[in-house]
N, C-alpha and C. Protein backbone atom coordinates (compact mmCIF):
# COMPACT_ATOMS: atom_id res chain seq x y z
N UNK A 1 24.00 -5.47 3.89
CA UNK A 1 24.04 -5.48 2.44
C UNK A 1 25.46 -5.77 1.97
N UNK A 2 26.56 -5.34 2.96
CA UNK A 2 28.09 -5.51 2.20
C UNK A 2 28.33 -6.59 2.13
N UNK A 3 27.98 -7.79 3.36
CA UNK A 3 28.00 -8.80 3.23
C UNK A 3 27.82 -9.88 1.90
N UNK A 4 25.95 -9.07 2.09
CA UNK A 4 25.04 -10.02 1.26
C UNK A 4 25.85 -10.07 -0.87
N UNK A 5 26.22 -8.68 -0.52
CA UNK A 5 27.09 -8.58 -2.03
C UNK A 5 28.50 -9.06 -1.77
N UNK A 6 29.20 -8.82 -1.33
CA UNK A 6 30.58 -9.71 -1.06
C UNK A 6 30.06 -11.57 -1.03
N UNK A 7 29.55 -11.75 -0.52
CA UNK A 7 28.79 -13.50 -0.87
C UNK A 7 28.46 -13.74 -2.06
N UNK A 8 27.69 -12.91 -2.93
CA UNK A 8 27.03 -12.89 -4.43
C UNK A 8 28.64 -12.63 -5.54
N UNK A 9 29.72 -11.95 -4.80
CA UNK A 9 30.54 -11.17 -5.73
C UNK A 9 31.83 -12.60 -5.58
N UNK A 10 31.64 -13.57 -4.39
CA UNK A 10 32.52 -14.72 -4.93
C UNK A 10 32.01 -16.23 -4.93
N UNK A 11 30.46 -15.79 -5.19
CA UNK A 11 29.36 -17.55 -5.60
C UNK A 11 29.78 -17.33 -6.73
N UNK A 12 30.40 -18.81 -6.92
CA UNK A 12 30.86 -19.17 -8.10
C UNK A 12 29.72 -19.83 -9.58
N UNK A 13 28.61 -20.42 -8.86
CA UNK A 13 27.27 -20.62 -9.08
C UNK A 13 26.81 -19.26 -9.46
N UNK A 14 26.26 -18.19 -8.78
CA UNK A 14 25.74 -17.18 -8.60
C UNK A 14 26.42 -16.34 -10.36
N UNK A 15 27.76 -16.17 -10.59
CA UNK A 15 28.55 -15.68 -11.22
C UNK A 15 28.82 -16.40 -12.49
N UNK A 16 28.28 -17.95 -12.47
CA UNK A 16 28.25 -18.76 -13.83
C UNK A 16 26.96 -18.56 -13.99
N UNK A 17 25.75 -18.78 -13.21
CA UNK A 17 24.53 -18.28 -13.72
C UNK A 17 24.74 -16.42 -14.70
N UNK A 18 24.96 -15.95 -13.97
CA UNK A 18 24.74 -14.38 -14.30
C UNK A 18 25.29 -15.02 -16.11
N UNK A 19 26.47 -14.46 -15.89
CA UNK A 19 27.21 -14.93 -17.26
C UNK A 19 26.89 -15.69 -18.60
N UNK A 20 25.90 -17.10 -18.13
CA UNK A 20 24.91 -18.01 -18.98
C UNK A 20 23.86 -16.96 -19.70
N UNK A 21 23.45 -16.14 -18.33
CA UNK A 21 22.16 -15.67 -18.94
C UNK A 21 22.25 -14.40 -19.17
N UNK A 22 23.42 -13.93 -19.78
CA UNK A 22 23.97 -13.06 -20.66
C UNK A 22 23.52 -13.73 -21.97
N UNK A 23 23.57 -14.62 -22.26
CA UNK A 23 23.38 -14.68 -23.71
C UNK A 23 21.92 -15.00 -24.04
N UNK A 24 21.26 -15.02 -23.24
CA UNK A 24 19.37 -15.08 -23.05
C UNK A 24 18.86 -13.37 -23.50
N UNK A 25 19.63 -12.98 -22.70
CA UNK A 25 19.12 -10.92 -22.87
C UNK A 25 19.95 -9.67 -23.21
N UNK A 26 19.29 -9.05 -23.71
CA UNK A 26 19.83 -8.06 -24.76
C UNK A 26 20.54 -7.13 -23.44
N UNK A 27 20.40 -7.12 -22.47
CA UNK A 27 20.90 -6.29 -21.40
C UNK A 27 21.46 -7.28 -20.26
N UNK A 28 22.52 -6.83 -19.51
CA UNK A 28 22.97 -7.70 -18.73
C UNK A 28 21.94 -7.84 -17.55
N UNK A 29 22.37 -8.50 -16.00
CA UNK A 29 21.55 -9.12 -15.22
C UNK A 29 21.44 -7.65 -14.64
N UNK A 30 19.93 -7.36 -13.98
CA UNK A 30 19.66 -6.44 -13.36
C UNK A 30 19.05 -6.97 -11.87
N UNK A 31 20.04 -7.06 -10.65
CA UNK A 31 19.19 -7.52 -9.68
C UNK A 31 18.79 -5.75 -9.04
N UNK A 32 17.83 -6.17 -8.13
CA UNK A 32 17.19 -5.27 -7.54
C UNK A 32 17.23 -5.73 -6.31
N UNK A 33 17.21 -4.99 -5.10
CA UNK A 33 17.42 -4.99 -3.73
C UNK A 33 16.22 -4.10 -3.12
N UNK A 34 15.34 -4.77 -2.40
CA UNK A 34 14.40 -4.24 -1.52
C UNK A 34 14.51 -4.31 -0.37
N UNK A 35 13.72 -3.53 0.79
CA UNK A 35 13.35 -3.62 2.30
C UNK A 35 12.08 -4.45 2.65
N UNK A 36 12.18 -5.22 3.54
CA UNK A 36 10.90 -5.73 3.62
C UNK A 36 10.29 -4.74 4.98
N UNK A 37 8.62 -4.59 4.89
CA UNK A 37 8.41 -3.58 5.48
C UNK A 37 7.40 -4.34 6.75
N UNK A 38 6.48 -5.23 5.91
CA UNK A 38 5.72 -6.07 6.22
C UNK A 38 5.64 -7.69 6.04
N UNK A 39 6.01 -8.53 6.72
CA UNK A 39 7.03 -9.45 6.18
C UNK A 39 5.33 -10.75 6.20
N UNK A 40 4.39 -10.31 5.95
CA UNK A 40 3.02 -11.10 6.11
C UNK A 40 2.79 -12.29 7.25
N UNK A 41 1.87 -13.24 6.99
CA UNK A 41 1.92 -13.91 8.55
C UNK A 41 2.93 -14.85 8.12
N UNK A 42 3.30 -15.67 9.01
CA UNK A 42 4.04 -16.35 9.34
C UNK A 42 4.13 -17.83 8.63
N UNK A 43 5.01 -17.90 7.35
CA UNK A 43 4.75 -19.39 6.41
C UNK A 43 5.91 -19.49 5.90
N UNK A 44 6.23 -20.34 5.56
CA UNK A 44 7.52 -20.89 5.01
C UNK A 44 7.33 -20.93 3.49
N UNK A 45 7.86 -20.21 2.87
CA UNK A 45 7.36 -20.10 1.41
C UNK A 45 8.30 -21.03 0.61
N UNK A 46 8.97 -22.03 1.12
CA UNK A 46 10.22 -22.96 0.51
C UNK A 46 9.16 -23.67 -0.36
N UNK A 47 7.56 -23.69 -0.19
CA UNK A 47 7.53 -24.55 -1.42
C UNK A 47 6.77 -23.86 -2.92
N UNK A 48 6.64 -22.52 -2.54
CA UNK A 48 6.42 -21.84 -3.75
C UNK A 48 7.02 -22.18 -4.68
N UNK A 49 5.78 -22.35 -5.75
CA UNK A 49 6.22 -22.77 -7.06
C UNK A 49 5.87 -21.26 -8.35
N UNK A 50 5.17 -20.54 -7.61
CA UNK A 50 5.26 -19.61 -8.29
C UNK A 50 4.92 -18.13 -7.39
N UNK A 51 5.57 -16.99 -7.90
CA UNK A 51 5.13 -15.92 -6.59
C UNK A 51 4.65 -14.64 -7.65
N UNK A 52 3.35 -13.95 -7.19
CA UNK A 52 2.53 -13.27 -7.75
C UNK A 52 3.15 -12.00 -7.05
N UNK A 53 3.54 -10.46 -7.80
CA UNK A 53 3.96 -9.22 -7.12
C UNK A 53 3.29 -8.25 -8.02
N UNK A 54 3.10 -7.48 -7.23
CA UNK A 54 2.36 -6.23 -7.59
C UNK A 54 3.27 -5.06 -7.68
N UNK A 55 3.83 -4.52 -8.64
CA UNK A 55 4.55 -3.47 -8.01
C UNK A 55 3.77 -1.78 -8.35
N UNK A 56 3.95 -0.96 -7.71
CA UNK A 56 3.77 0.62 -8.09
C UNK A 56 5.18 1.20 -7.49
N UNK A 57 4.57 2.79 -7.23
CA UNK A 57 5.03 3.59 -6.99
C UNK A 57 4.87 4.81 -6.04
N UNK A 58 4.96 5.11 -4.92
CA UNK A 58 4.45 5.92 -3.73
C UNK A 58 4.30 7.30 -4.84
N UNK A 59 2.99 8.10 -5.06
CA UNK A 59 2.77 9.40 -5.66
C UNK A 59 3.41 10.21 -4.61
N UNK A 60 3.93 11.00 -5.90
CA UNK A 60 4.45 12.53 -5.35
C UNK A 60 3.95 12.95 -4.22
N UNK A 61 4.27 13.57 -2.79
CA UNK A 61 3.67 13.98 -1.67
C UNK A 61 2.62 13.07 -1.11
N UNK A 62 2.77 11.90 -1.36
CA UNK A 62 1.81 10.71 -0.24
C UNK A 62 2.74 9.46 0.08
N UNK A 63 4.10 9.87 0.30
CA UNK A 63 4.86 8.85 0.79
C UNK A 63 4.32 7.98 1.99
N UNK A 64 4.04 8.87 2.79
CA UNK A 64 3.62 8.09 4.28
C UNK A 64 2.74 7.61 4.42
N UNK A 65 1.51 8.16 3.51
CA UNK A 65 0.06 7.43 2.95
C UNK A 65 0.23 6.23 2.34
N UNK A 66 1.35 6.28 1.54
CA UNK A 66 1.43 5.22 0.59
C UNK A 66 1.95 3.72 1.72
N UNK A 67 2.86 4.37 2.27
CA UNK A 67 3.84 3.14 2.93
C UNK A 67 2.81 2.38 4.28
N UNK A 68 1.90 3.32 4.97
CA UNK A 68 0.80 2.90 5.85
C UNK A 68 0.01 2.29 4.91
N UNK A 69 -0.91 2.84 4.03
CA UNK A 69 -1.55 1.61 3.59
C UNK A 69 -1.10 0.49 2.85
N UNK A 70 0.30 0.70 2.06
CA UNK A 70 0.52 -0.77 1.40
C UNK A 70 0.82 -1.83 2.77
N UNK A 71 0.87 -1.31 3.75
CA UNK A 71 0.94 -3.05 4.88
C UNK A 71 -0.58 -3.06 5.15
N UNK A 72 -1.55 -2.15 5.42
CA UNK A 72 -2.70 -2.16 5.13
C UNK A 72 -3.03 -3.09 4.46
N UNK A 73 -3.06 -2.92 3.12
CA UNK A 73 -3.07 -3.66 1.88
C UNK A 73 -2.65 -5.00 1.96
N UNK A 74 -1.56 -5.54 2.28
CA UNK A 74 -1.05 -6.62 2.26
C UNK A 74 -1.52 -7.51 3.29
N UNK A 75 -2.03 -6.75 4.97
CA UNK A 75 -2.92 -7.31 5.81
C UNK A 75 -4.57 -7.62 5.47
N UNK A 76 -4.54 -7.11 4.37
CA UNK A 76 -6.01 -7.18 3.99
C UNK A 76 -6.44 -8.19 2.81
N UNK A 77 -5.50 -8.20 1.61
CA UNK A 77 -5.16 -9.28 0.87
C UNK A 77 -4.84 -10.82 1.61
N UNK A 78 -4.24 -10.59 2.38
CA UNK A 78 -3.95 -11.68 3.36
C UNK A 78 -5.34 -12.45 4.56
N UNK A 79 -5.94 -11.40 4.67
CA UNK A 79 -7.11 -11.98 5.15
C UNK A 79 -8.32 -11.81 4.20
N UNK A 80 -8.32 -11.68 3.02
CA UNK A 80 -9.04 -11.86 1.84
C UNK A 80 -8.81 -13.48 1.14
N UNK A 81 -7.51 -13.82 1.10
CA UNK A 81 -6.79 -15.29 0.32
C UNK A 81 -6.58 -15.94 0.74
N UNK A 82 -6.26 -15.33 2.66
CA UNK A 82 -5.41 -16.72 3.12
C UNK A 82 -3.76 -17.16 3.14
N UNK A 83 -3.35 -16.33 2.34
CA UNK A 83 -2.25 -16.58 1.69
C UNK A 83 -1.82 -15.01 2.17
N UNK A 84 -0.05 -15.67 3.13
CA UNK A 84 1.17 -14.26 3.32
C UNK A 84 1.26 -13.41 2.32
N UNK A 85 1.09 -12.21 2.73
CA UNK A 85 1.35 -11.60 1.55
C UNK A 85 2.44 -9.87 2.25
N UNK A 86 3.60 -10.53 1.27
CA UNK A 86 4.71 -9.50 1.69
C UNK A 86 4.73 -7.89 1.17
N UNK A 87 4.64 -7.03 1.87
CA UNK A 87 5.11 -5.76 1.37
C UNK A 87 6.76 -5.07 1.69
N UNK A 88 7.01 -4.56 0.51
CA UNK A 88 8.30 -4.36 0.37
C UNK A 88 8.61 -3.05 0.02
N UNK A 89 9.47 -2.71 0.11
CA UNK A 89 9.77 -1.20 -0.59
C UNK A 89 11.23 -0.65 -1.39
N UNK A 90 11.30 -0.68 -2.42
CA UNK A 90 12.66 -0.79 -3.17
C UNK A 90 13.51 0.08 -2.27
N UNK A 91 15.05 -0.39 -2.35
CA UNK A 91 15.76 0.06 -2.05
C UNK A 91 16.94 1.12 -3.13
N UNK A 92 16.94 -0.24 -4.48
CA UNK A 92 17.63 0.19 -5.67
C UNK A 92 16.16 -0.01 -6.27
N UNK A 93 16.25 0.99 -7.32
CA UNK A 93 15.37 0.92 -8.53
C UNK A 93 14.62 2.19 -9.06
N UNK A 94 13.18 1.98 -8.98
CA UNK A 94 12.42 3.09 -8.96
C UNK A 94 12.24 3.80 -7.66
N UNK A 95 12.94 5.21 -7.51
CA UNK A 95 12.87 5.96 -6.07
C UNK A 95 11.32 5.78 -5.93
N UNK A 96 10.87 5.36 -4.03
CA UNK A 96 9.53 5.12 -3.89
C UNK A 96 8.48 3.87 -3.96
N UNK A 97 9.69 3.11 -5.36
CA UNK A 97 8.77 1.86 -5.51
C UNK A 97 8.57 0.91 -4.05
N UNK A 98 7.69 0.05 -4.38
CA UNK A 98 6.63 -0.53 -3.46
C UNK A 98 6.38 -1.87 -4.23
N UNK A 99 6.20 -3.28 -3.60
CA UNK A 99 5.80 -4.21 -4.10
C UNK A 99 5.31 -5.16 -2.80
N UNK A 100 4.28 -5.97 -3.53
CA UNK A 100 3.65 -6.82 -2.48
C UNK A 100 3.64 -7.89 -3.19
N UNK A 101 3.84 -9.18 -2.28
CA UNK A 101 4.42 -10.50 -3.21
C UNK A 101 3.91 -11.86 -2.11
N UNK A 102 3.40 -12.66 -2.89
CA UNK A 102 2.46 -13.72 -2.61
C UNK A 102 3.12 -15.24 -3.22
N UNK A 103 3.29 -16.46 -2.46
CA UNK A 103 3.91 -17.41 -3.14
C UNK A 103 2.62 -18.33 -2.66
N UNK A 104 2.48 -18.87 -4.03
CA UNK A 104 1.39 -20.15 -4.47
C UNK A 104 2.22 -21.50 -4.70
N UNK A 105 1.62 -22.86 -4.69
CA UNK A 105 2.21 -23.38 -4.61
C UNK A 105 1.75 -24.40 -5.97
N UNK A 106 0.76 -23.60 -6.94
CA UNK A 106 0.44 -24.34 -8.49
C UNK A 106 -0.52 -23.21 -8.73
N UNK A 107 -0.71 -23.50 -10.07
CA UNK A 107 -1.57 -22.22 -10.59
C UNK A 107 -3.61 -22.07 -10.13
N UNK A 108 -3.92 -23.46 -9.70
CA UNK A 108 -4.83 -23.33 -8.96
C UNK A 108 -5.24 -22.00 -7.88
N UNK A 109 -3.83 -22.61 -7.11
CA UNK A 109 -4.18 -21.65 -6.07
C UNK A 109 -3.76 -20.36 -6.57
N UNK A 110 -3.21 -20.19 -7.08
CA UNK A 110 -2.79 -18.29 -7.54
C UNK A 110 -4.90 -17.67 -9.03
N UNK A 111 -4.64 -19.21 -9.37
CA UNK A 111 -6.25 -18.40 -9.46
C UNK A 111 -7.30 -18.02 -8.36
N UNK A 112 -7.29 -19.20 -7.75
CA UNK A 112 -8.17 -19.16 -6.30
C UNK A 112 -8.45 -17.89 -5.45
N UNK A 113 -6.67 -17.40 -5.13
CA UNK A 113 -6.29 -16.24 -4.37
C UNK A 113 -6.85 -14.97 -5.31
N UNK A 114 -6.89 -14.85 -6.56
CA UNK A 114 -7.20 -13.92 -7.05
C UNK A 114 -8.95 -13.72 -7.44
N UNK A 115 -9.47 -14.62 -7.41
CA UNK A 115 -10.47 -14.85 -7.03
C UNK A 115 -10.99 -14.16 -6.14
N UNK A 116 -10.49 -14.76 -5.05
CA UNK A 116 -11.46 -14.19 -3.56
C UNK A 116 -10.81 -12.98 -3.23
N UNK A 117 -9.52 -12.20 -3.99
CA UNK A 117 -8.98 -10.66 -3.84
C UNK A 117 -10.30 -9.88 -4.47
N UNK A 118 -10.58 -10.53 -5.68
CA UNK A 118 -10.80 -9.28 -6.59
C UNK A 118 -12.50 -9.28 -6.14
N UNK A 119 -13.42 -10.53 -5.76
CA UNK A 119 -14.53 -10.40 -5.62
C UNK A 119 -14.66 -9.54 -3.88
N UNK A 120 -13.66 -9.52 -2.93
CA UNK A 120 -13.83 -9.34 -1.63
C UNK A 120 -14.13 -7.58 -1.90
N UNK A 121 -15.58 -7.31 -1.63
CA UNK A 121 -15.81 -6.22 -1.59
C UNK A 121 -15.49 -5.29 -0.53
N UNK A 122 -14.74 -5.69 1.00
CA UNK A 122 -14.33 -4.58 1.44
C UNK A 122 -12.72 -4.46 1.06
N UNK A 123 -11.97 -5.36 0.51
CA UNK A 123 -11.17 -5.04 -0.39
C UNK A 123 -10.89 -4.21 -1.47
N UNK A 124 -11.46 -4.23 -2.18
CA UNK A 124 -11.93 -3.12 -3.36
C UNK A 124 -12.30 -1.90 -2.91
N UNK A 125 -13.09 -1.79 -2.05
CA UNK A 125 -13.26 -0.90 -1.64
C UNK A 125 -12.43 0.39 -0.48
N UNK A 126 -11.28 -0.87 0.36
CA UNK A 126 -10.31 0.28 0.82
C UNK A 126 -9.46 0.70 -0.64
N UNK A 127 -8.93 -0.20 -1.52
CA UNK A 127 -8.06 0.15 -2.97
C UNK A 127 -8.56 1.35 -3.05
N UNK A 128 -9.84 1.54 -3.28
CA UNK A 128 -10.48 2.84 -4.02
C UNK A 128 -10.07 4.18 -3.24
N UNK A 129 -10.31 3.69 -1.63
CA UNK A 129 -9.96 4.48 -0.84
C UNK A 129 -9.07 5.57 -0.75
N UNK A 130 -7.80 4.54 -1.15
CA UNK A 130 -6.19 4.82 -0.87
C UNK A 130 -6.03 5.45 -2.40
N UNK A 131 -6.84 5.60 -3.50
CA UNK A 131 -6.87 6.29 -4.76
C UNK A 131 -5.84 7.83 -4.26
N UNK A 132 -4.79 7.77 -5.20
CA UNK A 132 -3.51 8.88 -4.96
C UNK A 132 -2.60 8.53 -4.41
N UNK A 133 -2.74 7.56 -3.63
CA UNK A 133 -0.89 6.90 -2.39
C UNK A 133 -0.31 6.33 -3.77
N UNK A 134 -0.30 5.81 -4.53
CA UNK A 134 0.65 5.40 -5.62
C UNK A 134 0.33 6.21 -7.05
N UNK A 135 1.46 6.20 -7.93
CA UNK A 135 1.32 7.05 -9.33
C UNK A 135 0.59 6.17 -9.98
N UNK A 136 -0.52 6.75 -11.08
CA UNK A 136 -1.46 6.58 -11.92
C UNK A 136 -0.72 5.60 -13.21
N UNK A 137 0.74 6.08 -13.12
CA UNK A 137 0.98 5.64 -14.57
C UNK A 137 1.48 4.13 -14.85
N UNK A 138 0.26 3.58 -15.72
CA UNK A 138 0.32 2.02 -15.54
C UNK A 138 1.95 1.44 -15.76
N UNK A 139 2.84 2.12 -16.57
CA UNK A 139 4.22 1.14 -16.69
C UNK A 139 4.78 1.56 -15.93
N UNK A 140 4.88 2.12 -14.52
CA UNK A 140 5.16 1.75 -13.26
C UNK A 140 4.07 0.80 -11.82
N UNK A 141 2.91 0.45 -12.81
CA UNK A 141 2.02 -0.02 -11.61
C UNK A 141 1.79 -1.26 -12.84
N UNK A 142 2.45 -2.57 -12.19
CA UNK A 142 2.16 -3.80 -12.67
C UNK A 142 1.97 -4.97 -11.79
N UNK A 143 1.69 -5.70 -12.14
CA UNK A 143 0.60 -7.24 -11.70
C UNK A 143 1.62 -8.42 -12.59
N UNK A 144 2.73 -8.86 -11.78
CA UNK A 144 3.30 -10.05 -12.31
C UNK A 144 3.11 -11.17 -11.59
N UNK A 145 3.56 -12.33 -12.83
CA UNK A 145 3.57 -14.14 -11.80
C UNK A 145 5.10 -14.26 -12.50
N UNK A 146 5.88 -14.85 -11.63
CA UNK A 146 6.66 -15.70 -11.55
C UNK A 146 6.69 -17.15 -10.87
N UNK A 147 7.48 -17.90 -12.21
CA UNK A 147 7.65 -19.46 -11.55
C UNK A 147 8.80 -19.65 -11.44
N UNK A 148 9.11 -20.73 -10.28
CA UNK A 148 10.57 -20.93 -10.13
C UNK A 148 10.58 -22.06 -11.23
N UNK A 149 11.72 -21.96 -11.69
CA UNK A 149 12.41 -22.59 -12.65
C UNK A 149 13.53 -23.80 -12.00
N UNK A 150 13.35 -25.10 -12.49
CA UNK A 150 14.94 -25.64 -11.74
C UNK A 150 14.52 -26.87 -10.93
């Protein structure tokens, strides 16, 4: 990590971006730093054009529940779509947080993938399972898309 921030702390790119997009948001740049836990199968995601993440939060007293089934989860999404699907676990941020993250390569396929997630009934059905490994409260448990820009 000392590295990876000593590299970020003299990209000169990295440091004119930040600065630009100071004047986009009411708050300065907030990066976040995760662990990857489950790094999904094996794909080169260089041509993602957009990447779908899920994030929560490990509930109070089901840490180890939580962290076994989110690669669970991400092995199971993954053989539900087809599509790698990474689990992660914050390092900075929300103590506990958890995210799983999927790169599509047009909005087709990020419908497609969600598609065959949400209809795959033994899918749904471990989710229900694992009901308590993450907190209930929806503005820590969200469903984003990002596109790369550029």
């Amino acid at each position: 990590m000392e590295s990876a921030f000593a590299r970020l702390a003299t990209d000169a790119k990295y440091i004119s971006l930040a600065a630009e997009g100071r004047s986009l948001f009411a708050e300065g740049v907030d990066d976040m730093l995760y662990q990857s836990v489950y790094d999904g199968s094996d794909e080169d995601g260089a041509t993602a054009q957009y990447v779908s993440v899920v994030q929560a939060v490990c509930a109070t007293g089901n840490y180890e529940r939580a962290m076994v089934s989110g690669v669970e989860i991400a092995q199971k999404a993954e053989a539900a779509t087809g599509r790698p699907t990474t689990f992660l676990a914050n390092v900075t941020g929300n103590y506990g947080g958890v995210g799983w993250l999927a790169g599509y390569e047009n909005l087709a396929a990020f419908e497609q993938a969600q598609r065959k997630l949400n209809s795959d009934a033994a899918f749904v059905k471990f989710l229900d399972a694992n009901t308590g490994c993450y907190a209930p409260d929806p503005s820590v448990t969200q469903s984003l898309l990002f596109a790369r820009v550029g």
